[in-house]
N, C-alpha and C. Protein backbone atom coordinates (compact mmCIF):
# COMPACT_ATOMS: atom_id res chain seq x y z
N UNK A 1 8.87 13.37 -21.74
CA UNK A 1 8.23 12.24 -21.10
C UNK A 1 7.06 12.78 -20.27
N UNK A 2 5.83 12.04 -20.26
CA UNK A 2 4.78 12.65 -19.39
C UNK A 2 4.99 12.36 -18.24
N UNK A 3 4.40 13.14 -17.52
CA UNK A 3 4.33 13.18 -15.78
C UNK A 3 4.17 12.10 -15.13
N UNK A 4 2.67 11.08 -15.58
CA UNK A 4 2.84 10.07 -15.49
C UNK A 4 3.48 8.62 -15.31
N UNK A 5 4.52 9.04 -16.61
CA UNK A 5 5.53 8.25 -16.98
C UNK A 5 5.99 8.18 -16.21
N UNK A 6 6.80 9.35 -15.91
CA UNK A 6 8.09 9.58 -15.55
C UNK A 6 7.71 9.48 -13.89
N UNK A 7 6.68 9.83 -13.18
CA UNK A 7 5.97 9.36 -12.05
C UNK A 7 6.57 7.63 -11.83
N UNK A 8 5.51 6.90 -12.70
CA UNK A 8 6.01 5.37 -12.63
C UNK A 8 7.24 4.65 -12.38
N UNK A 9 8.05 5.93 -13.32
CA UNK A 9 9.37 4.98 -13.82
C UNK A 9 10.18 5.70 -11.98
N UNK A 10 10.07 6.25 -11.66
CA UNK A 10 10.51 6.68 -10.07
C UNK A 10 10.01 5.76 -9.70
N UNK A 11 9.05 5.77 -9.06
CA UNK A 11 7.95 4.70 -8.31
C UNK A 11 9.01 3.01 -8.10
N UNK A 12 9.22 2.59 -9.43
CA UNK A 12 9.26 1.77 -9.87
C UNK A 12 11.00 1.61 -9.25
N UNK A 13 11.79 2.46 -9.85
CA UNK A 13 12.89 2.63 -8.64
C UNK A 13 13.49 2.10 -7.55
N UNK A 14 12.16 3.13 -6.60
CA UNK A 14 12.00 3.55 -5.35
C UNK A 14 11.56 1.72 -4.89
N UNK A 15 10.49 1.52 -5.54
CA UNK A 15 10.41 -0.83 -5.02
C UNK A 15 11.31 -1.28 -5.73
N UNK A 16 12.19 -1.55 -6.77
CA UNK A 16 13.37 -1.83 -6.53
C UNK A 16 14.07 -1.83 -5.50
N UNK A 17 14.55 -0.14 -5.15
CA UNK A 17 15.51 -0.18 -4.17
C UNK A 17 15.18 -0.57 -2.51
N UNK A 18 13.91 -0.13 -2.50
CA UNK A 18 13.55 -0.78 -1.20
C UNK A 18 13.03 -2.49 -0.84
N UNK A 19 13.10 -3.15 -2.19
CA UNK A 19 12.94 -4.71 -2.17
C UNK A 19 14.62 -4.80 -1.45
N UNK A 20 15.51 -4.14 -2.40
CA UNK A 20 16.95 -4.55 -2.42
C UNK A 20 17.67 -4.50 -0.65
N UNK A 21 16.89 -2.98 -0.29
CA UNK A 21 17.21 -3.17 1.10
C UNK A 21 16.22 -3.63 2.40
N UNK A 22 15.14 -4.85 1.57
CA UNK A 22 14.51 -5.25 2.70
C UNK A 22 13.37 -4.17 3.15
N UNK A 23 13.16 -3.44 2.75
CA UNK A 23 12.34 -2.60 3.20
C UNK A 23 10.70 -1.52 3.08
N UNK A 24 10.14 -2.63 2.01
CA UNK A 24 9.46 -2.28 0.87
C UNK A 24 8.12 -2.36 1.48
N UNK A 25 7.59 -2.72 2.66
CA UNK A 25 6.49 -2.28 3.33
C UNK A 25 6.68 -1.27 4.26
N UNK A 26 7.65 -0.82 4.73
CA UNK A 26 7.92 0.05 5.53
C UNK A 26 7.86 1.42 4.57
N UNK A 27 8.13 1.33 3.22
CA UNK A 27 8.59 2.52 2.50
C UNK A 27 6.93 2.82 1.80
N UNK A 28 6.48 1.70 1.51
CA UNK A 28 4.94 1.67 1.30
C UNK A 28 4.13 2.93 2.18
N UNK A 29 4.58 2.18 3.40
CA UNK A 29 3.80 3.49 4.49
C UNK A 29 4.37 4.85 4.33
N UNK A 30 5.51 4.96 3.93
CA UNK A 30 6.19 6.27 3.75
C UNK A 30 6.03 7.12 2.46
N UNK A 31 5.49 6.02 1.38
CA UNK A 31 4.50 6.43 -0.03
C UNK A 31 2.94 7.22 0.50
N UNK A 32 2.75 6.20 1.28
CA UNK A 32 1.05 6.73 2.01
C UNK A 32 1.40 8.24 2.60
N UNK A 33 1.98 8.21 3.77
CA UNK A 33 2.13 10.01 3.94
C UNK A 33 2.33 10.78 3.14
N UNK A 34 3.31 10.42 2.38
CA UNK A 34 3.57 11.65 1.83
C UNK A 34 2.15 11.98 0.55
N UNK A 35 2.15 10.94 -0.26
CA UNK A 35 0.60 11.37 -0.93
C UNK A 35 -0.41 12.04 -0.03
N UNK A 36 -0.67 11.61 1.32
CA UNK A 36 -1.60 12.20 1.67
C UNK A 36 -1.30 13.30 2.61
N UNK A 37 -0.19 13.68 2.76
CA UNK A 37 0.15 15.23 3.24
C UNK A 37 0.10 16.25 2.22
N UNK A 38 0.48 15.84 1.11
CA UNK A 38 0.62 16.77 -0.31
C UNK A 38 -1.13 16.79 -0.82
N UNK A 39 -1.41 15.51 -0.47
CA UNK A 39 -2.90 16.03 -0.62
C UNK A 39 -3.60 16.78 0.13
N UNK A 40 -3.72 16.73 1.26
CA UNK A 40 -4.49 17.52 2.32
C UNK A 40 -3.53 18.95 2.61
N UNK A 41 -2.87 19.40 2.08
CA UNK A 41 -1.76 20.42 1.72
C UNK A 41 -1.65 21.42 0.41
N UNK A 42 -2.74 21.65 0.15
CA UNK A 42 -2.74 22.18 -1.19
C UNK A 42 -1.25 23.78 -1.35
N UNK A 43 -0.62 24.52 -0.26
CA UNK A 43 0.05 25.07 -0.70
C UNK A 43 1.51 24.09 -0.42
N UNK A 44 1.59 22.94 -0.10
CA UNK A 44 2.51 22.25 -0.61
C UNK A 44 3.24 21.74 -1.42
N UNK A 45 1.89 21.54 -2.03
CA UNK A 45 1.81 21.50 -3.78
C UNK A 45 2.11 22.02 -4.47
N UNK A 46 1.49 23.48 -3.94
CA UNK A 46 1.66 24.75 -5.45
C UNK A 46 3.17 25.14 -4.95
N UNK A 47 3.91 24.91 -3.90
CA UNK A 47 5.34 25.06 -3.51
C UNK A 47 6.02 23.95 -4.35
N UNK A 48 5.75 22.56 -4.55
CA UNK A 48 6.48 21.53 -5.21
C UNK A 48 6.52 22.21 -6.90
N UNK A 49 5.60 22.53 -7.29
CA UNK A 49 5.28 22.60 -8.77
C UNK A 49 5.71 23.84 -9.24
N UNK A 50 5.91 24.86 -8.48
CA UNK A 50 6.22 26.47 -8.35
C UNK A 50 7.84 26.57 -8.89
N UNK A 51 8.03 26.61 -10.29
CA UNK A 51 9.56 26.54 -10.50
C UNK A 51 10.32 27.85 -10.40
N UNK A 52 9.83 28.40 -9.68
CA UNK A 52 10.50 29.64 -9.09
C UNK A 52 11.17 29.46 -7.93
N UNK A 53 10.57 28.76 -6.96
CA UNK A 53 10.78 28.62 -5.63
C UNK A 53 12.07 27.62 -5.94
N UNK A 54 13.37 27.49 -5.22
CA UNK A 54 14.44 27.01 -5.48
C UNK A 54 14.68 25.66 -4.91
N UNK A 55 15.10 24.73 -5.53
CA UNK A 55 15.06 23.29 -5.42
C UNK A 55 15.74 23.31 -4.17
N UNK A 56 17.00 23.73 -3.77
CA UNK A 56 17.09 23.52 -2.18
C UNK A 56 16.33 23.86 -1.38
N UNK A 57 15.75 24.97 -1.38
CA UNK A 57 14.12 25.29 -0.77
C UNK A 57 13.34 24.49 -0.70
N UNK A 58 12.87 23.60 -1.84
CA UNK A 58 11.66 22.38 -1.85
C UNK A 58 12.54 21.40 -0.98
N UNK A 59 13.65 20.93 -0.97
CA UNK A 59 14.31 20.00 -0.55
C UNK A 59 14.15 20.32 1.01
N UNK A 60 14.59 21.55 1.41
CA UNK A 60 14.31 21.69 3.10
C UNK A 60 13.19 21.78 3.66
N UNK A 61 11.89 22.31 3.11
CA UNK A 61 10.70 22.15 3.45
C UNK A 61 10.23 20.72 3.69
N UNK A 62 10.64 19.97 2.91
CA UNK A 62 10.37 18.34 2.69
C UNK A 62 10.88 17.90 3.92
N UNK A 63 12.48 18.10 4.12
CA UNK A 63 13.40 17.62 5.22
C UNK A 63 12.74 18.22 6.34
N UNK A 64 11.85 19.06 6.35
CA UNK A 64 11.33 20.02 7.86
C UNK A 64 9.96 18.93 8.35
N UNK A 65 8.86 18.74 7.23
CA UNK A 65 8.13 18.13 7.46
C UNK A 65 8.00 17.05 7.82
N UNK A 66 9.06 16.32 6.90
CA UNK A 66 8.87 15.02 6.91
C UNK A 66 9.89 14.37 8.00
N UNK A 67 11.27 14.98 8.08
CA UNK A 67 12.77 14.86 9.07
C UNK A 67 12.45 13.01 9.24
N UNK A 68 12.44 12.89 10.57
CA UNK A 68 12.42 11.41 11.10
C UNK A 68 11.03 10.79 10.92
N UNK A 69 10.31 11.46 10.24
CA UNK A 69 9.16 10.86 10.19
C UNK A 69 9.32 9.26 8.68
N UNK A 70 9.78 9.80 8.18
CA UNK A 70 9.92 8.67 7.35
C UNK A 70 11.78 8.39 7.29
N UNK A 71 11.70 7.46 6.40
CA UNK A 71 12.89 6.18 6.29
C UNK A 71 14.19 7.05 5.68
N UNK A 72 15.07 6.88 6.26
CA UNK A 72 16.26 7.51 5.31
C UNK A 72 16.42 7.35 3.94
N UNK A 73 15.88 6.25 3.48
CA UNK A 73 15.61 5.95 1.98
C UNK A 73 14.91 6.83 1.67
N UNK A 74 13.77 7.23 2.08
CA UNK A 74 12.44 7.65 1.54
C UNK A 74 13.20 9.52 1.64
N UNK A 75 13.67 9.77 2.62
CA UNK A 75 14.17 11.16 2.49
C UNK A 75 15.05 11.16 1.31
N UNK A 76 16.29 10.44 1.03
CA UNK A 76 16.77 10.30 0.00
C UNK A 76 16.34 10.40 -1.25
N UNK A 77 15.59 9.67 -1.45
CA UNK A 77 14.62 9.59 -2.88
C UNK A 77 14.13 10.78 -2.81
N UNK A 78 13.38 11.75 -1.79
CA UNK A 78 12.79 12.63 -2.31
C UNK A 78 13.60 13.68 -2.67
N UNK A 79 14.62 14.06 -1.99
CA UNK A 79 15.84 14.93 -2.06
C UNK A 79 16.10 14.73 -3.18
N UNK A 80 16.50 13.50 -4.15
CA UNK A 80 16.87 13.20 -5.52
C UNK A 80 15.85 13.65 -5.99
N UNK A 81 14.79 13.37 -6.01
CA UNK A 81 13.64 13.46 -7.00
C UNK A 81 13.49 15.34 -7.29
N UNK A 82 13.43 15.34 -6.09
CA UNK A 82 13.23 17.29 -6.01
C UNK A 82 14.80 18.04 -6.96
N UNK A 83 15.93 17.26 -6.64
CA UNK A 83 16.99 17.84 -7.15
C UNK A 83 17.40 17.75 -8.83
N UNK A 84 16.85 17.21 -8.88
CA UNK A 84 16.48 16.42 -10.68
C UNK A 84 15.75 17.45 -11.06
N UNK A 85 14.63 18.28 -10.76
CA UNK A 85 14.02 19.39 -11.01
C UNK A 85 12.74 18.65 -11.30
N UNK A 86 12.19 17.85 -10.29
CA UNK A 86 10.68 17.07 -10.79
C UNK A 86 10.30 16.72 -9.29
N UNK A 87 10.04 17.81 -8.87
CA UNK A 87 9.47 18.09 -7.27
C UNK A 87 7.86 17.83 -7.77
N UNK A 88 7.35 18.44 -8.87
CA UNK A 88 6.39 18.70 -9.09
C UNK A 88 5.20 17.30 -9.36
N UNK A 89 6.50 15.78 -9.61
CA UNK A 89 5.74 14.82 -9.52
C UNK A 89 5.45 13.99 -8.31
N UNK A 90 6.58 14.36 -6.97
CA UNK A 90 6.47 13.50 -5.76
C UNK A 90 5.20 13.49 -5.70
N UNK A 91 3.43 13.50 -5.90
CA UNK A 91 2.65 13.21 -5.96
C UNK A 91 2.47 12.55 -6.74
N UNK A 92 2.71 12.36 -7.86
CA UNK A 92 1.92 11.23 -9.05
C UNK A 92 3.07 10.25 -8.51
N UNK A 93 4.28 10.75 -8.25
CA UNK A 93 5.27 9.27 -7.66
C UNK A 93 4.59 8.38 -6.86
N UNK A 94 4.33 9.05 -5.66
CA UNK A 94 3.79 8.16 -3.99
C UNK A 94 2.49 7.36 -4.76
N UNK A 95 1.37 7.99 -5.41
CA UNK A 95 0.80 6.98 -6.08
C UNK A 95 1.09 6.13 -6.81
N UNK A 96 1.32 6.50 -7.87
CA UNK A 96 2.15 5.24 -8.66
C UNK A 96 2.78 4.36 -7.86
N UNK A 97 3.75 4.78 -6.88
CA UNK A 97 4.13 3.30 -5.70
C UNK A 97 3.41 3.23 -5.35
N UNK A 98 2.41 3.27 -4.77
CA UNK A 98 1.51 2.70 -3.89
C UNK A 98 0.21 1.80 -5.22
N UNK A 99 0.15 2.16 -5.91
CA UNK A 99 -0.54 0.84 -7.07
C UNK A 99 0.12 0.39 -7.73
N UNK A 100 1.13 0.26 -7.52
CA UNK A 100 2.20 -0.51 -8.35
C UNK A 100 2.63 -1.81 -6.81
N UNK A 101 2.36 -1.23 -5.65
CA UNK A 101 2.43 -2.09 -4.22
C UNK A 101 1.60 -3.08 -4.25
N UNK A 102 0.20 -2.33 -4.59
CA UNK A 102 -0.71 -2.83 -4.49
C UNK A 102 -0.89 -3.88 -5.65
N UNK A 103 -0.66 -3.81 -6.44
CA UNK A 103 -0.11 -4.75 -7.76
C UNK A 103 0.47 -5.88 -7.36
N UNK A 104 1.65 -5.83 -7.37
CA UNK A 104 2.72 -7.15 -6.12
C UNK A 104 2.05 -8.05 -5.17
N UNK A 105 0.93 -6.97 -4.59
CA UNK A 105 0.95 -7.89 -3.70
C UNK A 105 -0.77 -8.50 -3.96
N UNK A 106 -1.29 -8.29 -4.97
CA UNK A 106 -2.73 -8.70 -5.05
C UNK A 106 -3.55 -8.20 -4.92
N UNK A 107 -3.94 -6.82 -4.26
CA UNK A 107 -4.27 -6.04 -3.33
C UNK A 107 -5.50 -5.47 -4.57
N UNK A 108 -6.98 -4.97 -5.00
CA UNK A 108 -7.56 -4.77 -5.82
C UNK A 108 -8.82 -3.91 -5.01
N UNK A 109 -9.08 -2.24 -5.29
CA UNK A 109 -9.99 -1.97 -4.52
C UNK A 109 -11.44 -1.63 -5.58
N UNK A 110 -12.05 -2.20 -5.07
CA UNK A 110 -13.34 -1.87 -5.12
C UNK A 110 -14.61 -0.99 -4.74
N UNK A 111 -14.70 -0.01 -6.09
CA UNK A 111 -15.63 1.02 -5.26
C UNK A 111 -16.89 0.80 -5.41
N UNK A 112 -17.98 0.81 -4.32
CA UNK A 112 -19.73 0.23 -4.29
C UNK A 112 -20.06 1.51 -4.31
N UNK A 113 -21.17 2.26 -4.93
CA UNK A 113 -22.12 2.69 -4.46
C UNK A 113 -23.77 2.43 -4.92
N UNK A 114 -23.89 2.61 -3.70
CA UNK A 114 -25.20 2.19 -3.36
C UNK A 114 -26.42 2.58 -2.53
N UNK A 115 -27.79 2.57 -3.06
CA UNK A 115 -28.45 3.61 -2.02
C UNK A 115 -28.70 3.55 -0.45
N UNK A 116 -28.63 2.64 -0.08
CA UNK A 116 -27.94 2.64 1.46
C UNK A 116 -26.80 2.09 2.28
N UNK A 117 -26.79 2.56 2.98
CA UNK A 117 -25.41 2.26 3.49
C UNK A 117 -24.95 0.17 3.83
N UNK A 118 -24.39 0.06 3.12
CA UNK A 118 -23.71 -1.96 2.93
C UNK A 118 -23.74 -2.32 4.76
N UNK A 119 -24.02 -3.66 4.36
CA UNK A 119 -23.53 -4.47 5.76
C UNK A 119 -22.93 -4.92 5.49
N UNK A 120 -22.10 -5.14 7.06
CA UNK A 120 -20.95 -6.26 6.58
C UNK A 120 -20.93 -7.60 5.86
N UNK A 121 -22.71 -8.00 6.20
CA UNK A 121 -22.77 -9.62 5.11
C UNK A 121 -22.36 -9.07 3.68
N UNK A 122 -23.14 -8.10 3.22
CA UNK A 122 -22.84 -7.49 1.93
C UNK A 122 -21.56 -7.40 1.42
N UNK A 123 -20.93 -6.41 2.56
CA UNK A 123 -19.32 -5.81 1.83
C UNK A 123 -18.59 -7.71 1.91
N UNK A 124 -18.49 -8.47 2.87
CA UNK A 124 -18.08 -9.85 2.66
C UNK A 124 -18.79 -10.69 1.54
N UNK A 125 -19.85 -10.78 1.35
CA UNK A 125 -20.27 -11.06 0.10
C UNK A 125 -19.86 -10.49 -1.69
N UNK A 126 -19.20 -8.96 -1.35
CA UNK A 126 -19.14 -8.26 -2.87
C UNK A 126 -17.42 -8.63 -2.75
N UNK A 127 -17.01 -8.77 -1.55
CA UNK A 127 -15.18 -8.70 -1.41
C UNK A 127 -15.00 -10.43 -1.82
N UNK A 128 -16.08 -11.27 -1.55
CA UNK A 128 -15.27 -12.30 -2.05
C UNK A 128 -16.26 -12.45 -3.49
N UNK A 129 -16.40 -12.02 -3.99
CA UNK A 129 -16.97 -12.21 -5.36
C UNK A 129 -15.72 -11.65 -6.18
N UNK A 130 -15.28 -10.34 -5.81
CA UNK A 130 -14.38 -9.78 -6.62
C UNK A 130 -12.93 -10.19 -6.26
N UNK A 131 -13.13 -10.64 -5.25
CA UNK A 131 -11.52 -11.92 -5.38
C UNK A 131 -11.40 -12.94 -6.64
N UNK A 132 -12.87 -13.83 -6.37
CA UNK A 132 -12.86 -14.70 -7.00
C UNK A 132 -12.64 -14.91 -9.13
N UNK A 133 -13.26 -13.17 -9.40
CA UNK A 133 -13.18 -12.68 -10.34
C UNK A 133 -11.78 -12.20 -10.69
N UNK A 134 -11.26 -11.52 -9.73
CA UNK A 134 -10.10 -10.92 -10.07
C UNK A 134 -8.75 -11.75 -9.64
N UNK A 135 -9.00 -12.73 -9.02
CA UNK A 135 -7.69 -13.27 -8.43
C UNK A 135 -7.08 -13.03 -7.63
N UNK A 136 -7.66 -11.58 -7.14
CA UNK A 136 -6.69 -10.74 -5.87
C UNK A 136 -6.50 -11.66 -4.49
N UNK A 137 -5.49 -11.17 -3.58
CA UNK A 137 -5.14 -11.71 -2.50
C UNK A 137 -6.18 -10.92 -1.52
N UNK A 138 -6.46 -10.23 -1.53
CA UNK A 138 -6.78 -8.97 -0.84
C UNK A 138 -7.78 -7.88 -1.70
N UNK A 139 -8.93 -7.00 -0.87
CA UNK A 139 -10.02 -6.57 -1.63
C UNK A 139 -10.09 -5.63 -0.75
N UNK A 140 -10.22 -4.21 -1.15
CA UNK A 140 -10.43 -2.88 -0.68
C UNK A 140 -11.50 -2.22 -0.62
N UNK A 141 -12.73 -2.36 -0.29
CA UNK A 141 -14.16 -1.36 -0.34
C UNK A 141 -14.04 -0.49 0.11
N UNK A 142 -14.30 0.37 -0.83
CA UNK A 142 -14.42 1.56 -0.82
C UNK A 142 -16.01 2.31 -1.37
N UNK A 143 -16.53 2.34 -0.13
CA UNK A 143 -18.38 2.24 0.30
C UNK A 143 -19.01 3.70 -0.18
N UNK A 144 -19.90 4.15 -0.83
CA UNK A 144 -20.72 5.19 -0.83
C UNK A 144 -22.33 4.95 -0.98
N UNK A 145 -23.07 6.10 -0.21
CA UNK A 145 -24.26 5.92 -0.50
C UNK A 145 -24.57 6.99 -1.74
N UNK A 146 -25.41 7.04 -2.41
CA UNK A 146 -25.95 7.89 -3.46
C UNK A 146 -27.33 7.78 -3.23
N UNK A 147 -28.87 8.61 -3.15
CA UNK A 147 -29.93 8.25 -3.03
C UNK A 147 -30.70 8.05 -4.64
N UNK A 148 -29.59 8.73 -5.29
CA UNK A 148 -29.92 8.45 -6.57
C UNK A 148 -30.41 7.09 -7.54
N UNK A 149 -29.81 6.14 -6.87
CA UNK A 149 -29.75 5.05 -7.43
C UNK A 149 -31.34 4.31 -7.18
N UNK A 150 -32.10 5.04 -6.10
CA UNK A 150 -33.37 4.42 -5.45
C UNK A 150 -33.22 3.22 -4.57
N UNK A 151 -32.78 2.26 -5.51
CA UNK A 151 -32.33 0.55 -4.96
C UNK A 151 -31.06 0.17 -5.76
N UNK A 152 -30.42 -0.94 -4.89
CA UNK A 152 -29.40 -1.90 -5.77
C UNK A 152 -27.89 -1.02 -5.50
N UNK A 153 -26.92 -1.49 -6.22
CA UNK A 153 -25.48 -1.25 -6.27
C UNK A 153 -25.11 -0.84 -7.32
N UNK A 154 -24.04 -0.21 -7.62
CA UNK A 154 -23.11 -0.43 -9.09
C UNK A 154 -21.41 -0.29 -8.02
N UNK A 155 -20.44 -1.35 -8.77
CA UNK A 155 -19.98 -1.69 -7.94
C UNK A 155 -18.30 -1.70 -9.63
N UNK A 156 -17.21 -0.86 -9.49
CA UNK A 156 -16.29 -0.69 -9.89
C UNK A 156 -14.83 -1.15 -9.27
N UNK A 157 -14.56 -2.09 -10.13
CA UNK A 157 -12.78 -2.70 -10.36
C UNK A 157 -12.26 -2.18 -11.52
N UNK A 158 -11.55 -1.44 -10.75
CA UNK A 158 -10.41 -0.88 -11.85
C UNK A 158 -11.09 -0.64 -12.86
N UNK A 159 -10.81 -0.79 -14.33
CA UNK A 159 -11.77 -0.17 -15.65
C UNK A 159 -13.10 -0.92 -15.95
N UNK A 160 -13.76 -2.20 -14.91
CA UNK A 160 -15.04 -2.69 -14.78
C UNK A 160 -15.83 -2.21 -14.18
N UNK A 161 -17.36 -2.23 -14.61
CA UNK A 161 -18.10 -1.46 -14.07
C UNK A 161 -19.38 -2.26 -14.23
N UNK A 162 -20.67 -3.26 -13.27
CA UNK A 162 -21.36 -3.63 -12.52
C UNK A 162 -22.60 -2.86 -12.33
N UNK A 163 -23.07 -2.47 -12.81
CA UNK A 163 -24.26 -1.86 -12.45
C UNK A 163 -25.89 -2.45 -12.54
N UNK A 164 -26.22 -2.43 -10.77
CA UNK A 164 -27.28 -3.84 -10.68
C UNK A 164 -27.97 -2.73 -10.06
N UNK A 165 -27.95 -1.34 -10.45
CA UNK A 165 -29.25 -0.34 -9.40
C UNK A 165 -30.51 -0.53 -10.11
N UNK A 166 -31.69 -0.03 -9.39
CA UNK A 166 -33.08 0.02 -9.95
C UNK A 166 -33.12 1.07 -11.13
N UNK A 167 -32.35 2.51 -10.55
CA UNK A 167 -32.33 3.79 -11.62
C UNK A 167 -31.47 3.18 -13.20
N UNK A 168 -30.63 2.53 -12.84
CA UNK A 168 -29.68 1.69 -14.45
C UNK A 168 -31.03 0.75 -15.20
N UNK A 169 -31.61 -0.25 -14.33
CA UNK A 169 -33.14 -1.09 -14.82
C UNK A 169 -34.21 -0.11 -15.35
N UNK A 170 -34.59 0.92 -14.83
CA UNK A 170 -35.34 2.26 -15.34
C UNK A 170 -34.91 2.62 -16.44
N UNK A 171 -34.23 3.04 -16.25
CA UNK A 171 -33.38 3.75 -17.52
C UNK A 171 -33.64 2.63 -18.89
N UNK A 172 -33.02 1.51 -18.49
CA UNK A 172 -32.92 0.72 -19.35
C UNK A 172 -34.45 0.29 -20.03
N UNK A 173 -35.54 -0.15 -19.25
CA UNK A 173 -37.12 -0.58 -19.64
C UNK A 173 -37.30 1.02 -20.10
N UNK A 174 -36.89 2.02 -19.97
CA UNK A 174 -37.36 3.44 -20.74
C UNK A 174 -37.07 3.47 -22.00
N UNK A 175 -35.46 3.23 -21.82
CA UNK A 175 -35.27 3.29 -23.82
C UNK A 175 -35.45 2.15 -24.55
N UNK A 176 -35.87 1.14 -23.74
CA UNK A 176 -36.70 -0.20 -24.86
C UNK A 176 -38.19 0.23 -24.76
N UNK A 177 -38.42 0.89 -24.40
CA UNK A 177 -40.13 1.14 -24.39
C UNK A 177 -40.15 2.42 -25.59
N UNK A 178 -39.01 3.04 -25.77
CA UNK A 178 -39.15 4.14 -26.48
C UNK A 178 -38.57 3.83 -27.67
N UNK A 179 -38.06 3.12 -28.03
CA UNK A 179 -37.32 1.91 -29.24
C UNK A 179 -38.22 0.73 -29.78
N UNK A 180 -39.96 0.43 -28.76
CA UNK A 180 -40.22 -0.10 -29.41
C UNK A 180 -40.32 -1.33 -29.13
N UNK A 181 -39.38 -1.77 -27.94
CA UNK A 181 -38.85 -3.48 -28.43
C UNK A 181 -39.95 -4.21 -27.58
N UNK A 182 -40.68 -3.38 -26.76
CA UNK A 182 -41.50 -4.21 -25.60
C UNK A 182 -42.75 -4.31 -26.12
């Protein structure tokens, strides 16, 4: 089974069991740390994935870091997950819950970039456009500048992609001018 998969099908679990005990935004936040400790942790990582290093070993490092910081559930699950011998996915897991959360609940982020930095009329203007498109409850910008672009946006949902920059219009009047069509 790929990593992926088998990522999801945990994930997937883990909101089960925390719908079952009431507790499925609280465990949300406890998805968020841990992805982003393992991220900003790179020998954490190569310790999770390292099948040398001994699964009660990964299991107490986890229990050291994490102890009361997250939910007895959430220690649980990881203790299982690590003891199963798939320490190496508690990262593709915490994501996968956390867009699979974000799924449930409507939640759809949107990445802009653009050659200067958005105002808020803007980012409220592109957040309710891509509600209205996507149906979401909720809209996530996620802002960059590029100077590349000269002018304008290109602006990505999930596998859609928007591109209203001047450098995409260039580009474009270049290879119809070189094709002829103008």
């Amino acid at each position: 089974m790929s990593e992926n998969k088998a990522a999801s099908r945990y994930a997937k679990s883990l909101i089960d069991l925390s719908n079952e005990q009431n507790a499925f935004e609280v465990i949300k936040g406890d998805m968020v740390l841990l992805a982003k400790t393992i991220d900003e942790n790179s020998e954490l990582e190569a310790i999770l994935k390292n099948p040398i290093v001994p699964l009660d070993k990964k299991a107490g490092i986890l229990k050291d870091i994490f102890g009361s910081k997250v939910q007895p559930l959430t220690s649980t699950f990881m203790k299982l997950v690590v003891m199963k011998g798939r320490a190496a996915i508690l990262f593709v897991t915490a994501k996968a819950f956390i867009e699979q959360y974000n799924v449930i609940k409507g939640i759809v982020t949107a990445e802009v970039t653009s050659a200067i930095e958005l105002t808020e009329a803007s980012k409220a203007e592109i957040e309710l456009i891509v509600k209205r498109e996507t149906n979401a409850n909720q809209v996530v910008i996620k802002s960059k500048v590029s100077e590349k672009l000269i002018g304008g946006f290109i602006l990505k949902v999930g596998d859609r992609q928007f591109d209203a920059s001047i450098a995409h219009g260039l580009n474009k009047l270049k290879k119809e001018f070189a094709q002829g069509i103008l």
